[in-house]
Protein backbone atom coordinates (compact mmCIF):
# COMPACT_ATOMS: atom_id res chain seq x y z
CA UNK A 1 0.00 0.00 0.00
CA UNK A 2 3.00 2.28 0.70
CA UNK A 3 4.16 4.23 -2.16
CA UNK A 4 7.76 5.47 -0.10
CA UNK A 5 10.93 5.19 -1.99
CA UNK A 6 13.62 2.83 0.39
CA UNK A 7 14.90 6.30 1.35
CA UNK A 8 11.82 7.44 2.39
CA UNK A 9 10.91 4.40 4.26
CA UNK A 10 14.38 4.15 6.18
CA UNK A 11 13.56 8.06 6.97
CA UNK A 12 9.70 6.96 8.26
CA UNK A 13 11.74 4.41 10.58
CA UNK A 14 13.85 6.88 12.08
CA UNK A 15 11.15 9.44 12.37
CA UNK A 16 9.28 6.93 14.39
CA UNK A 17 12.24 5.35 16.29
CA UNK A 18 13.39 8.69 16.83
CA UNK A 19 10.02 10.48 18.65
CA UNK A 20 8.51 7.65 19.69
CA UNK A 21 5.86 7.57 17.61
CA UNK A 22 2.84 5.58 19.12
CA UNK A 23 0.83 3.49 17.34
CA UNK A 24 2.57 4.75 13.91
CA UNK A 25 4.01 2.06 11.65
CA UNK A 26 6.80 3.71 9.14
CA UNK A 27 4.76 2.41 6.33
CA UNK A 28 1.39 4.47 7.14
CA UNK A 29 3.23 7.89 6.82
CA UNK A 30 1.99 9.07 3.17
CA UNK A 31 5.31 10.37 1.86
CA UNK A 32 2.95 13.57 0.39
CA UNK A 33 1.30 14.32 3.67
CA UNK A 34 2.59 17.20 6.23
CA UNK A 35 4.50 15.77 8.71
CA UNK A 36 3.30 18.49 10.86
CA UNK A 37 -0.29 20.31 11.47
CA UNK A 38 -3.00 18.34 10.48
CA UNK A 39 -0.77 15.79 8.79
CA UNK A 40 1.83 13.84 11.04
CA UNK A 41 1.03 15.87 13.95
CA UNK A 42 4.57 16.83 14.52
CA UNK A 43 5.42 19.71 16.37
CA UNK A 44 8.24 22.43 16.82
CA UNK A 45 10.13 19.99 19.62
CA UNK A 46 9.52 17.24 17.17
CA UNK A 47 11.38 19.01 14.28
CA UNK A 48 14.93 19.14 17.12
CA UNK A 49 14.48 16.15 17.84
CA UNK A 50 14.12 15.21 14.42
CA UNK A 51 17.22 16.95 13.16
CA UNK A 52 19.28 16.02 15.68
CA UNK A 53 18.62 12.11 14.78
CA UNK A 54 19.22 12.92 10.98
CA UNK A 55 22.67 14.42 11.42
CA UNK A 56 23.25 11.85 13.81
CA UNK A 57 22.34 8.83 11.01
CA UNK A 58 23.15 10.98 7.36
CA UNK A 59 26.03 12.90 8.68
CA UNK A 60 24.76 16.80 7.64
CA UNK A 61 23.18 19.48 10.24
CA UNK A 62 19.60 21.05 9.09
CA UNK A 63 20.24 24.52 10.68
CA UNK A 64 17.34 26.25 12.73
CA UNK A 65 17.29 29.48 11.45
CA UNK A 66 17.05 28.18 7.67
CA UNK A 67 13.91 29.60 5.76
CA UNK A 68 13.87 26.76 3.69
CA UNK A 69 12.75 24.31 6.84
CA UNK A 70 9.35 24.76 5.77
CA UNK A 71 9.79 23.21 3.07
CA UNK A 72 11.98 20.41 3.89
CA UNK A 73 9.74 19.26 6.32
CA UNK A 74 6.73 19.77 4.90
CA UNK A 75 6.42 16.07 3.63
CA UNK A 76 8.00 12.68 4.33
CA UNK A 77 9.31 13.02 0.45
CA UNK A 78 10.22 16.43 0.82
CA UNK A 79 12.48 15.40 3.63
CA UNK A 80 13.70 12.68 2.12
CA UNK A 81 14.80 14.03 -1.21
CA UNK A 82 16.47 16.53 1.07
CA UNK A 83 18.59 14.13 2.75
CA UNK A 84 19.44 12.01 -0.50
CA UNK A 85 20.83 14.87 -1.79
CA UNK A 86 22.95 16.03 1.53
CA UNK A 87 23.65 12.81 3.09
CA UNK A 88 27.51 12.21 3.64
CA UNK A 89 26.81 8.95 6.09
């Protein structure tokens, strides 16, 4: 049923590992859907947590101040395509 690329999918584990994510199997997170808001749910402590356990695993930081956050976590693809293209891990 899940249309995630591997990347994607190894990035849904991690974002579930990562905050604990009850009740939220890596395969049910629609790579297109908003991983925050009325999507995922995430919120603003989610997103630290979040980038701390991707520079941790892909070996890049996502900076804090960046105006492009919004858009590289707006979507489990989105996030992903980010990381594919600045992973050094």
């Amino acid at each position: 049923m899940s249309n995630q690329t591997p990347a994607e999918t190894e990035l849904a584990e991690l974002i579930v590992e990562s905050l604990n994510l009850e009740g939220v199997a890596p395969a049910d997170i629609d790579p297109e859907a908003p991983l925050f808001g009325d999507g995922l749910g995430l919120d603003s402590i989610d997103a630290l947590e979040l980038a701390l356990a991707i520079s941790k695993r892909y070996g890049f930081q996502l900076r804090s101040d960046s105006d492009e956050n919004r858009r590289i976590f707006g979507s489990l693809r989105a996030l992903g395509e980010h990381v594919q293209a600045n992973r050094t891990a």
